[in-house]
Protein backbone atom coordinates (compact mmCIF):
# COMPACT_ATOMS: atom_id res chain seq x y z
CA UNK A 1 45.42 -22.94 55.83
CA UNK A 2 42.21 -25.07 56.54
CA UNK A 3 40.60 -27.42 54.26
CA UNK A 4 37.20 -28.91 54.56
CA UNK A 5 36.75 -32.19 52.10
CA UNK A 6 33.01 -33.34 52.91
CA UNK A 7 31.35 -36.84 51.43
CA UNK A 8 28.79 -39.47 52.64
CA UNK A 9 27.93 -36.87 55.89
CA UNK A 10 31.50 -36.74 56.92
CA UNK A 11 33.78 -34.05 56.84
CA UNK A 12 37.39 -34.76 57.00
CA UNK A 13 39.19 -31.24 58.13
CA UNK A 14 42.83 -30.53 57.72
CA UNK A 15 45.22 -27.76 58.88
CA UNK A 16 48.29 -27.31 57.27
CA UNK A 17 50.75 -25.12 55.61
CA UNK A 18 53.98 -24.68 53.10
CA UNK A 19 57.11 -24.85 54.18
CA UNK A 20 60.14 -24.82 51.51
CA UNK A 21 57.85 -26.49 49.12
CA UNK A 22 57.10 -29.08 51.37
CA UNK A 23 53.01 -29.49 52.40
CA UNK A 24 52.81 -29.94 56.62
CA UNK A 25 50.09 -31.25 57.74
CA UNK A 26 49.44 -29.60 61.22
CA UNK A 27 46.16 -31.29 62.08
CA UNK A 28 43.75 -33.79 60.66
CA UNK A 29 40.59 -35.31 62.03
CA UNK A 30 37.29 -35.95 60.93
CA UNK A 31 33.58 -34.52 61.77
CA UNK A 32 30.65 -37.25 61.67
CA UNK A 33 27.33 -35.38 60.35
CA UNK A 34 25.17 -38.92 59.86
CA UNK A 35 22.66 -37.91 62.22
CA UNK A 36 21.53 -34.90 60.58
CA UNK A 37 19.14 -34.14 57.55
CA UNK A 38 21.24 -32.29 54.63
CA UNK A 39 18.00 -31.60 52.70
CA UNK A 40 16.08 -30.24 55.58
CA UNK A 41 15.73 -26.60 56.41
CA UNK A 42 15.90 -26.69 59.93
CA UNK A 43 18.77 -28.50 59.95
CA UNK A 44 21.33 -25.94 59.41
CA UNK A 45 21.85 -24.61 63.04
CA UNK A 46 22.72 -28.22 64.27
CA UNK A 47 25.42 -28.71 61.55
CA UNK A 48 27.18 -25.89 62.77
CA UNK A 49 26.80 -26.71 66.22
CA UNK A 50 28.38 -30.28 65.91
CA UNK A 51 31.27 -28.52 63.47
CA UNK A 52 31.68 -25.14 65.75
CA UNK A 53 32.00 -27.85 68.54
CA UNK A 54 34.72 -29.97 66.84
CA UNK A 55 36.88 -27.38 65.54
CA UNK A 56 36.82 -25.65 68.96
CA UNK A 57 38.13 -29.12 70.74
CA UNK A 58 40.85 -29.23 67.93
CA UNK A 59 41.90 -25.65 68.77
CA UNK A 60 41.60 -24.51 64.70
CA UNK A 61 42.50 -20.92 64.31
CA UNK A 62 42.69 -20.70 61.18
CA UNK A 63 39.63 -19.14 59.14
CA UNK A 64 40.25 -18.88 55.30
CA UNK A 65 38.68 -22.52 54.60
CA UNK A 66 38.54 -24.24 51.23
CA UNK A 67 35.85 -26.77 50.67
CA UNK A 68 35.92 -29.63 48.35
CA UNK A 69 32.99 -31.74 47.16
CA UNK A 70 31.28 -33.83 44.57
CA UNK A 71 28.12 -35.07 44.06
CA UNK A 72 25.10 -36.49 41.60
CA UNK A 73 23.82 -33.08 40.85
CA UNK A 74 27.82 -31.68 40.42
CA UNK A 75 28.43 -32.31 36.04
CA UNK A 76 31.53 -31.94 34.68
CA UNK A 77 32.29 -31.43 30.62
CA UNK A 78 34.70 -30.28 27.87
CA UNK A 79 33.21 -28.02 25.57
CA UNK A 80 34.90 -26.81 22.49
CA UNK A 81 33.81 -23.78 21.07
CA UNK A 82 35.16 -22.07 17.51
CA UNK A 83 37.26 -19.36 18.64
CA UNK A 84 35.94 -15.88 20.39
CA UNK A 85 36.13 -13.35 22.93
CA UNK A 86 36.24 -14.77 26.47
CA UNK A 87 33.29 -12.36 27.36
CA UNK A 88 31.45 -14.15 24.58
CA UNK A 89 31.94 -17.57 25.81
CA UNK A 90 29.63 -18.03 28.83
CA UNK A 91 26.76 -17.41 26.93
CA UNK A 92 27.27 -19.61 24.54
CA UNK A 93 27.78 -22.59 26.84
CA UNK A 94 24.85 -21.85 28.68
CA UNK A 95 22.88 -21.68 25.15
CA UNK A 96 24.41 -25.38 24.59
CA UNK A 97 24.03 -26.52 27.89
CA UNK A 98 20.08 -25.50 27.72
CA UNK A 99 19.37 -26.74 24.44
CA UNK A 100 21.02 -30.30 24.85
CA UNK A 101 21.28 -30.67 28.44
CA UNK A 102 17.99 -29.36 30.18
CA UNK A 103 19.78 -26.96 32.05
CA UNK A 104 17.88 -23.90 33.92
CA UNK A 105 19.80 -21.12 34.96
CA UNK A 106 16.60 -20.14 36.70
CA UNK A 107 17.81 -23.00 39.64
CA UNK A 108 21.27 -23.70 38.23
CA UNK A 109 25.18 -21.97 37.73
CA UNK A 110 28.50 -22.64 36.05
CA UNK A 111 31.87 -22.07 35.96
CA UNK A 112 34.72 -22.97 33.65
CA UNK A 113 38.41 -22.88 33.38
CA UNK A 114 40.21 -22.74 29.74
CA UNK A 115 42.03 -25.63 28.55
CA UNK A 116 45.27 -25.61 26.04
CA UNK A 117 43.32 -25.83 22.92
CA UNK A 118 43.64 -25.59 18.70
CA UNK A 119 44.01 -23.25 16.28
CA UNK A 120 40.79 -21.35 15.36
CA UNK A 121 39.20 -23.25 18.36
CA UNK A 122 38.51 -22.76 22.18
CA UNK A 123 38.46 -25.70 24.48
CA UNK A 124 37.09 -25.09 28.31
CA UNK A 125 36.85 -27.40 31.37
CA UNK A 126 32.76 -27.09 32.44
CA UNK A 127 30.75 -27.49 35.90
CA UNK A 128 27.54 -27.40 36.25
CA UNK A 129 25.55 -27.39 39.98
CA UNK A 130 23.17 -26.05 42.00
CA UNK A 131 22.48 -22.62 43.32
CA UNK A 132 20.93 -24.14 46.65
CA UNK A 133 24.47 -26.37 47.04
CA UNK A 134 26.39 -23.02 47.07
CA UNK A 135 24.17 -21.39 48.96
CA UNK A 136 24.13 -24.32 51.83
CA UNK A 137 27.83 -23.77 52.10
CA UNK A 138 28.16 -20.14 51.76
CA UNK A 139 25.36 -19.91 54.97
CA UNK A 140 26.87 -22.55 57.15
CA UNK A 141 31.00 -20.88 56.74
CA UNK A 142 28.93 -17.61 58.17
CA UNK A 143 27.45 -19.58 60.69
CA UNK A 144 31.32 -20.66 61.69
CA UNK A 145 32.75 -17.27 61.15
CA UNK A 146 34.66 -18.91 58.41
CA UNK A 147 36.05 -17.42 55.38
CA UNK A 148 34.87 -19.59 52.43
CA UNK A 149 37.68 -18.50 49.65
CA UNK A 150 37.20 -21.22 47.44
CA UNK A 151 35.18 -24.12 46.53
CA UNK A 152 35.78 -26.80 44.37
CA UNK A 153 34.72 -30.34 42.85
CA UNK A 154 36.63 -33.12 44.72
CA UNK A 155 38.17 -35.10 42.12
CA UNK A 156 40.57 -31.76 41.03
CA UNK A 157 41.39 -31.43 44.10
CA UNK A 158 42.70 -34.84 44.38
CA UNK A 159 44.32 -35.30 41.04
CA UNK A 160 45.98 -31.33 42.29
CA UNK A 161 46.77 -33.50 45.29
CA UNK A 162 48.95 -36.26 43.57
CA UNK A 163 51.62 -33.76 42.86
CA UNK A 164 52.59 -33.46 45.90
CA UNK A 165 53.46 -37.22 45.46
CA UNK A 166 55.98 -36.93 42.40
CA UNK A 167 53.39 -38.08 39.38
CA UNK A 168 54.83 -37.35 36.66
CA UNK A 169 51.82 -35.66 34.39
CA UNK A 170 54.28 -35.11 31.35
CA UNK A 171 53.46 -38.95 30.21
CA UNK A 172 49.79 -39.92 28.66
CA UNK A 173 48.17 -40.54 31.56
CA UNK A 174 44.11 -41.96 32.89
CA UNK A 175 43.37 -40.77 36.17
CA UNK A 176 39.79 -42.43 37.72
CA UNK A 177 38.60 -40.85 40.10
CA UNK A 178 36.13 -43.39 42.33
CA UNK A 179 33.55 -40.84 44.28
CA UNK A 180 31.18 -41.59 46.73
CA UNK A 181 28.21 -40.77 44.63
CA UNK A 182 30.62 -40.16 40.66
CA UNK A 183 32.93 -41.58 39.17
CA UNK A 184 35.71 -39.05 36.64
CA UNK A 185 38.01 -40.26 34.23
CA UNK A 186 40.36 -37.34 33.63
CA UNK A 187 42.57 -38.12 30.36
CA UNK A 188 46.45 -35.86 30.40
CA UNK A 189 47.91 -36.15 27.15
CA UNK A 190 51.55 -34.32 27.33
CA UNK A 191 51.10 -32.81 30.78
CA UNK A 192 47.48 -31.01 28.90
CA UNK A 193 43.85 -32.19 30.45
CA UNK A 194 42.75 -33.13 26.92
CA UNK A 195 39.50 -34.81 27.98
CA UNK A 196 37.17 -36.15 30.91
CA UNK A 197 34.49 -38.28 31.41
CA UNK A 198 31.66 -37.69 34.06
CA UNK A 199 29.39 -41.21 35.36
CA UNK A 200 26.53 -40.38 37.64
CA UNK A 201 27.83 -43.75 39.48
CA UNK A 202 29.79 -44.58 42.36
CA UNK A 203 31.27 -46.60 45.01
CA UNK A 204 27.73 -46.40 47.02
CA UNK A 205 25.97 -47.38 44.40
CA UNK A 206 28.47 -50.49 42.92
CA UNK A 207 28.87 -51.91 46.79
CA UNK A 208 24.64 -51.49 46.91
CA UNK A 209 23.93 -54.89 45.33
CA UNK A 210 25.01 -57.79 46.82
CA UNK A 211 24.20 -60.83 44.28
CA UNK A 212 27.36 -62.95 42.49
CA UNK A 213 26.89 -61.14 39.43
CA UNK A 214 26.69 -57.28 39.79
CA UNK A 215 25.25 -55.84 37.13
CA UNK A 216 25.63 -52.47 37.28
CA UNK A 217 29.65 -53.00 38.39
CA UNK A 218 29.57 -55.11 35.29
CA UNK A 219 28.61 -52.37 32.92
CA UNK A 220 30.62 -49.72 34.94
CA UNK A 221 33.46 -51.62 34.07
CA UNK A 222 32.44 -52.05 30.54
CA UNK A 223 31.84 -48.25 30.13
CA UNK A 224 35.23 -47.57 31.87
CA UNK A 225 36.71 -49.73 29.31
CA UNK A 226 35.10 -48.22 26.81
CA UNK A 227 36.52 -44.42 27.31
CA UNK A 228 40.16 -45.71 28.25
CA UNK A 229 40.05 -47.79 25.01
CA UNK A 230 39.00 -45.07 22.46
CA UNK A 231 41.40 -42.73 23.77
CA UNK A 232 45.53 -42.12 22.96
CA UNK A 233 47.88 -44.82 23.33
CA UNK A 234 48.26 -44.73 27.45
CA UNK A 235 51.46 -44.69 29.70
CA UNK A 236 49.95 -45.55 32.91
CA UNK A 237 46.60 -45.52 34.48
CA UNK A 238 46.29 -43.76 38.21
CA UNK A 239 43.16 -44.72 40.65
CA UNK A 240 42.36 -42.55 43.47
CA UNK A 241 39.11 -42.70 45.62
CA UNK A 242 37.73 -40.52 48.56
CA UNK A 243 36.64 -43.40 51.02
CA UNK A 244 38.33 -46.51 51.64
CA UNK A 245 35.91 -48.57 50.39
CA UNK A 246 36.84 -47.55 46.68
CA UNK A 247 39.94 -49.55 47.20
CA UNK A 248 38.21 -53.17 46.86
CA UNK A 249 36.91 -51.69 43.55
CA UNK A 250 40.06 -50.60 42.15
CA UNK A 251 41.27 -54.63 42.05
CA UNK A 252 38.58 -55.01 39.07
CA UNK A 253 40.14 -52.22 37.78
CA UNK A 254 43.27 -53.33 37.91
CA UNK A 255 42.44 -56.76 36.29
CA UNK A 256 40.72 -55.09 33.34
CA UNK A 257 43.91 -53.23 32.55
CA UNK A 258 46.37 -56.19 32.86
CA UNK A 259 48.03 -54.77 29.68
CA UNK A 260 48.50 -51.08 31.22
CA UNK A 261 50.49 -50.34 33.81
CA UNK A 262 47.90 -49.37 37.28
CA UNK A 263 48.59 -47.25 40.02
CA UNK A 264 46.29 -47.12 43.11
CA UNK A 265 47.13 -44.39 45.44
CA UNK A 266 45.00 -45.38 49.09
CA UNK A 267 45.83 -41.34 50.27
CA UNK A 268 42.46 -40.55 51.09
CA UNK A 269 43.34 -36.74 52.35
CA UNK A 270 44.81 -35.78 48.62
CA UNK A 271 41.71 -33.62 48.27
CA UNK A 272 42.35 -31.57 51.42
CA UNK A 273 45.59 -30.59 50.44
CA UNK A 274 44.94 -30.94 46.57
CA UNK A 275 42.70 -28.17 47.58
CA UNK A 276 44.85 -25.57 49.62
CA UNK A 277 47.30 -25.54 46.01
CA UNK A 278 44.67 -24.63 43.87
CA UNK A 279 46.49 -21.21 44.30
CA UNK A 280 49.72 -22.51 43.47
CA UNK A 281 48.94 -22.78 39.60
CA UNK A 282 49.92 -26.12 38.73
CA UNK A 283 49.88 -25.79 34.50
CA UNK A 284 48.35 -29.15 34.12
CA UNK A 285 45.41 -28.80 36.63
CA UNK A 286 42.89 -26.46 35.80
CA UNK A 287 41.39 -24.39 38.78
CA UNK A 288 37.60 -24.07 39.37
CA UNK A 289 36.60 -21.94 41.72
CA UNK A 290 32.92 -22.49 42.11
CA UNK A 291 32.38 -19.18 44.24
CA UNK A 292 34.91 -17.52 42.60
CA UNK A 293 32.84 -16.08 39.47
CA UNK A 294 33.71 -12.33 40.28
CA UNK A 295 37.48 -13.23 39.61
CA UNK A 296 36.48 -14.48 36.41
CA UNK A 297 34.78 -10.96 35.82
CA UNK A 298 37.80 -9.43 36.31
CA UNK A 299 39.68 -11.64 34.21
CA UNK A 300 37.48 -10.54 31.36
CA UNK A 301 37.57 -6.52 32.17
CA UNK A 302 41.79 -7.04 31.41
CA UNK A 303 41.34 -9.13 28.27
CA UNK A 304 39.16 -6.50 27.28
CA UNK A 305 41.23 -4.03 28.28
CA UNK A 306 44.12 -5.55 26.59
CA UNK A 307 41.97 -6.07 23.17
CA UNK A 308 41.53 -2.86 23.34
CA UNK A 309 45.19 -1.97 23.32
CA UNK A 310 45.73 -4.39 20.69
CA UNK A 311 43.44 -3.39 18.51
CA UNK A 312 44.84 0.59 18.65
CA UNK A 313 47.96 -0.60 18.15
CA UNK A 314 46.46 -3.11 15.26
CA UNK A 315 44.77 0.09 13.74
CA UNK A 316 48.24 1.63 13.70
CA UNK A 317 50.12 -1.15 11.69
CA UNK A 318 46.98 -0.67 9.24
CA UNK A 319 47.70 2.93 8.36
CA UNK A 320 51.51 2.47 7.71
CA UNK A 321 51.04 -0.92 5.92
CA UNK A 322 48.46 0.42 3.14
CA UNK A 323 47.64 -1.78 0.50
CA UNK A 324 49.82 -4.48 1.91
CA UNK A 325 48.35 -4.96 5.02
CA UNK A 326 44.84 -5.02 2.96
CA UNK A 327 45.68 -7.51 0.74
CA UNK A 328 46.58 -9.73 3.38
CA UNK A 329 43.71 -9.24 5.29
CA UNK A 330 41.23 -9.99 2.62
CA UNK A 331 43.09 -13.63 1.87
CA UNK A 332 42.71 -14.34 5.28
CA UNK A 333 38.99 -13.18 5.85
CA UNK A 334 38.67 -15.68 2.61
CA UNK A 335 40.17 -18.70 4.29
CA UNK A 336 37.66 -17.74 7.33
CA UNK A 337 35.08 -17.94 4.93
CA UNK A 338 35.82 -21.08 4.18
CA UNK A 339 36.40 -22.60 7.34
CA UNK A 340 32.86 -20.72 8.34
CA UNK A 341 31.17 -22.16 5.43
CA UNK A 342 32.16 -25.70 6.25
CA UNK A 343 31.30 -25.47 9.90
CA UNK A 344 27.88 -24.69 8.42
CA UNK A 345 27.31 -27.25 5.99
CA UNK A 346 28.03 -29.31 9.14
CA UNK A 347 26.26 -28.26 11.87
CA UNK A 348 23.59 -28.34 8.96
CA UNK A 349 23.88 -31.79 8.48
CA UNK A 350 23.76 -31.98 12.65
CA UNK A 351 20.36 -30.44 12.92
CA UNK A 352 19.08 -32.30 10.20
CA UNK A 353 20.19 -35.55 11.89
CA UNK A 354 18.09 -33.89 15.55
CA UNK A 355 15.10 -32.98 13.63
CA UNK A 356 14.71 -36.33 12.35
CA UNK A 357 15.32 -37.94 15.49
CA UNK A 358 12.86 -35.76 17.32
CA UNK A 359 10.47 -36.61 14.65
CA UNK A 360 10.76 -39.91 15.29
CA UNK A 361 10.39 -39.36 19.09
CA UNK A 362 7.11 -37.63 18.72
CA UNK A 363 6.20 -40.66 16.65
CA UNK A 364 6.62 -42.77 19.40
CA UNK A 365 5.65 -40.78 22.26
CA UNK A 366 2.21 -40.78 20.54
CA UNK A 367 2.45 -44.69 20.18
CA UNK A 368 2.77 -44.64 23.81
CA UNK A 369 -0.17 -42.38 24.72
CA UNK A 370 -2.58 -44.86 22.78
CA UNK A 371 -1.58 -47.26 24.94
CA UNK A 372 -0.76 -45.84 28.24
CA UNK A 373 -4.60 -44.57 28.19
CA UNK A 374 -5.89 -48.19 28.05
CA UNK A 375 -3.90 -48.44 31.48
CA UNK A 376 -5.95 -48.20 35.02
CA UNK A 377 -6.58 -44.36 35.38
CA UNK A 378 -7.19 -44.83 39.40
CA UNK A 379 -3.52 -46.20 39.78
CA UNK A 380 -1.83 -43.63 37.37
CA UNK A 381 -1.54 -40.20 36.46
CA UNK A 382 -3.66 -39.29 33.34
CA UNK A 383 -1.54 -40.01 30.49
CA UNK A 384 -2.13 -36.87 28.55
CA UNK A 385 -0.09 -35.12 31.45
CA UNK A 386 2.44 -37.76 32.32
CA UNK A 387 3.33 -37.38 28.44
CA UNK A 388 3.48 -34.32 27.98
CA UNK A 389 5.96 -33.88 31.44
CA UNK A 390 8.17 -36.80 30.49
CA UNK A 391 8.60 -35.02 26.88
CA UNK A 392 9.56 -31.73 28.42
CA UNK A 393 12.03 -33.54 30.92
CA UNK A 394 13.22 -35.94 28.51
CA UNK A 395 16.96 -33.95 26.86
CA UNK A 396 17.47 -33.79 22.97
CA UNK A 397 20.07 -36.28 22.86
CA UNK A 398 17.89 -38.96 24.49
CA UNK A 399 15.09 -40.84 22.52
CA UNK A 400 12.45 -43.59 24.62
CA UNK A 401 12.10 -47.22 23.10
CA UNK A 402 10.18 -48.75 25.87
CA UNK A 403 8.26 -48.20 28.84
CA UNK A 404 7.24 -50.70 31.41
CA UNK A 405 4.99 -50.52 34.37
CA UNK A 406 4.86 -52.89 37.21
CA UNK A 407 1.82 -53.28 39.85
CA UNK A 408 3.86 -51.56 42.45
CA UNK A 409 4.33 -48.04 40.72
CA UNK A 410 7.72 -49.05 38.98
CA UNK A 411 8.46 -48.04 36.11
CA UNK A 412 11.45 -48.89 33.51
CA UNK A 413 12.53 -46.54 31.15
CA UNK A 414 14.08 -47.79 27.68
CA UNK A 415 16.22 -45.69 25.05
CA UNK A 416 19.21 -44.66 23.40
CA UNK A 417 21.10 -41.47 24.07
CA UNK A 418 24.11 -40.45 21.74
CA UNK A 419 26.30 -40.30 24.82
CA UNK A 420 26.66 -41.09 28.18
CA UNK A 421 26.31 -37.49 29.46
CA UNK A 422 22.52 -37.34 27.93
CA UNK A 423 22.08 -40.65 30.19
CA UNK A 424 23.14 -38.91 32.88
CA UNK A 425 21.14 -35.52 32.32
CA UNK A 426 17.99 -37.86 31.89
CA UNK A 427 18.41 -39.50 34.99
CA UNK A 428 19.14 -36.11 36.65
CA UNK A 429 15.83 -34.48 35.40
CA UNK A 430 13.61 -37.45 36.04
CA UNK A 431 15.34 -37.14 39.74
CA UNK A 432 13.84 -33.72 40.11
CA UNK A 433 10.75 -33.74 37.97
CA UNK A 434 7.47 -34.03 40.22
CA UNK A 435 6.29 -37.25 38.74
CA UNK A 436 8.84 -39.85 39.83
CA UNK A 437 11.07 -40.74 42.69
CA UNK A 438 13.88 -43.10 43.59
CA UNK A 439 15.57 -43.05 40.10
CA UNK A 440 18.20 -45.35 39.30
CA UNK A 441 20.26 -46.72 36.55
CA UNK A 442 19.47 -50.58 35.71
CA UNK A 443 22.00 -50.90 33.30
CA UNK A 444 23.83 -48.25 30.49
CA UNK A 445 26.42 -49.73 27.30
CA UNK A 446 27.41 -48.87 24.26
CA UNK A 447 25.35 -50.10 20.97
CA UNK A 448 26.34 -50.05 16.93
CA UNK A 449 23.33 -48.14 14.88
CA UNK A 450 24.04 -47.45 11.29
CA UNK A 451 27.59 -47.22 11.94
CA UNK A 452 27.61 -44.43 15.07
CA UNK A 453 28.18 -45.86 18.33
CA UNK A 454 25.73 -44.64 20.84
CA UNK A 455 24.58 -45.19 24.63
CA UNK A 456 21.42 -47.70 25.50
CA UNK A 457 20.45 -47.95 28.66
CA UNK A 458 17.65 -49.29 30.91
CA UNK A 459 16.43 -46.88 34.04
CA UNK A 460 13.76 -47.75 36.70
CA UNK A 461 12.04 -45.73 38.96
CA UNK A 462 9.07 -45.17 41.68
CA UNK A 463 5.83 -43.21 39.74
CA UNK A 464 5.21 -40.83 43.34
């Protein structure tokens, strides 16, 4: 079995196999890619080269590989859904995704895995990424005359990877995951993934500034503290990383959370073999399979299938129970009613609670056009057009309260956003939108407004 785990232009490959339970590792070693271009065109050939080259000194046979990764443009979610048919719920995650987290199916794709969820409710673990990252991958395993089986995010594959290493995921648990480029919180409550937490921040970007007081490891830490604190009681937190340089980080963790107990496991190759038992079905990892979408298809034909049974057999018990059956059947289409009506009333309430806050956004993105057109229209964009692109690339859950502009094309960005994942979506779309470049996040906590506690945060950026 061969595993590819790639981050920061390295690829760290490992060989190994099951024996008795037991994970061998037959080979490890890594590849250096830092003097090639991922994001040019021309540049695929030579990656395969330099890997085709190393593989070949290694004498790797093997050619089923599974790839692990992370990056920025990778988003991770729980969405909870009212109950429904499975074949039913990628649509409506791509409607929510759309309508509160600019996503365009036109450029990007999902998958999902289904988490132990509620009565009358349906809970699933979501990623979000780019077509182009898939199809990078996909083109350079031909170019190897590898067999790409599966690809996943990297932090499952290394939480996957500490059970090889006795964990015992029965207990409330915290696992933080430091990335190069993200940092996950995954929250186990009873052996169950009941939560995570996705921050478009990590160990590059905490070890980037060098002054006495780091700001943005400052409110990392805060916003850490923040998710850990308003979760269940905890038995023990658990800190893995994928380079070694998230292990000088994990000491702030670990004096921030004097009063839990703190693991930090230094095994940097967890996600290569986390990866290779993705087919072992571990109950309390969920398995996402990022290529794997015509397995899902085939997951829905059988529940189909089987609803289908189900409901013959369901229209049998109907004509032998009469009356009975009936009579039961209307009480409980009542008490669906209900719960139906309710869910109204409050997603109602929800949209009223939108309107009025995009109402208030127009309000002040017209504020700003007054006075961005008094600024010098040789150095700038026209403002009628940098408006009306920031409004279209700015996601519902996100609302501007300043805007600065600096003589060198800077620009700082000022708002609220009712969580940290609209943040994080903002920053993403204002990464790809035409207008600016070299986007990053000044500072990001959590603020008290009329009792609801939401995200303010202060971006900069380069106007191109």
């Amino acid at each position: 079995m061969l595993s590819f785990h790639f981050a920061n232009g390295r690829i760290k490959v490992l060989e190994g196999s099951f024996q008795k339970k037991n994970f061998k590792i037959e080979k490890s070693f890594a590849i250096d890619l830092f003097s090639v271009d991922f994001g040019s065109r021309g540049e695929g050939e030579k990656i395969s080269n330099i890997i085709k080259e190393e593989l070949e000194k290694n004498n790797v046979k093997e050619k089923d590989l599974y790839l692990t990764l992370e990056t920025k443009d990778f988003m991770l979610r729980v969405m909870e859904f009212p109950t429904m048919p499975i074949k039913e719920l990628r649509e409506n995650i791509i409607d929510e995704l759309e309508e509160f987290y600019s996503f365009r199916e036109k450029d990007m794709d999902l998958s999902f895995s289904l988490l132990p969820s509620e009565k009358d409710k349906i809970k699933a673990l979501v990623v979000t990424y780019p077509k182009s990252i898939v199809k990078f991958w996909k083109e350079l395993s031909e170019r190897l005359s590898l067999n790409l089986k599966y690809m996943e995010i990297s932090s499952l594959s290394f939480i996957r990877g500490l059970t090889l290493e006795n964990y015992d995921f029965s207990k409330n648990i915290a696992i933080i995951f430091l990335g190069n480029d993200v940092t996950d919180i995954y929250l186990f409550q009873k052996g169950n993934l009941y939560n995570l937490y996705n921050l478009s921040i990590g160990t590059s970007d905490l070890l980037l500034e060098s002054s006495p007081i780091n700001s943005t490891l400052l409110s990392w830490i805060d916003e850490i503290k923040t998710y850990i604190s308003t979760s269940f009681l905890l038995d023990e937190i658990i800190v893995i990383g994928e380079e070694e340089k998230f292990i000088p980080l994990s000491s702030y963790l670990s004096e921030n959370f004097s009063n839990i107990p703190l693991t930090v496991n230094q095994n940097l190759w967890l996600g290569n073999m986390g990866v290779l038992l993705a087919n072992q079905k571990i109950p309390s990892i969920p398995t996402i399979n990022i290529i794997g979408r015509e397995k899902v298809g085939l997951k829905i034909e059988r529940e189909v299938l089987l609803r289908s049974v189900l409901a013959g057999a369901l229209a049998l018990i109907i004509v032998l129970s009469g009356n009975m059956y009936l009579n039961l059947r209307i009480r409980d289409i009542k008490k669906e009613r209900i719960y139906l009506e309710q869910n109204l009333n409050e997603r109602r309430a929800e949209i009223g609670w939108l309107r009025k806050t995009v109402e208030e956004r127009i309000s002040l993105n017209k504020g700003l056009e007054n006075w961005i057109k008094e600024l010098d229209e040789n150095r700038l964009i026209s403002p009628s057009y940098f408006l009306r692109d920031l409004s279209r690339i700015t996601p519902v859950k996100v609302w501007l309260s300043n805007l600065e502009f600096n003589n060198d094309n800077k620009i700082l960005f000022e708002g609220y956003s009712l969580d940290s994942e609209g943040v994080a979506d903002f920053m993403i779309a204002l990464t790809y939108s035409k207008i600016f470049k070299d986007v990053n996040l000044q500072n990001s906590s959590l603020v008290n407004i009329g009792n609801k506690s939401i995200q303010n945060f202060r971006i900069v950026g380069v106007i191109k």
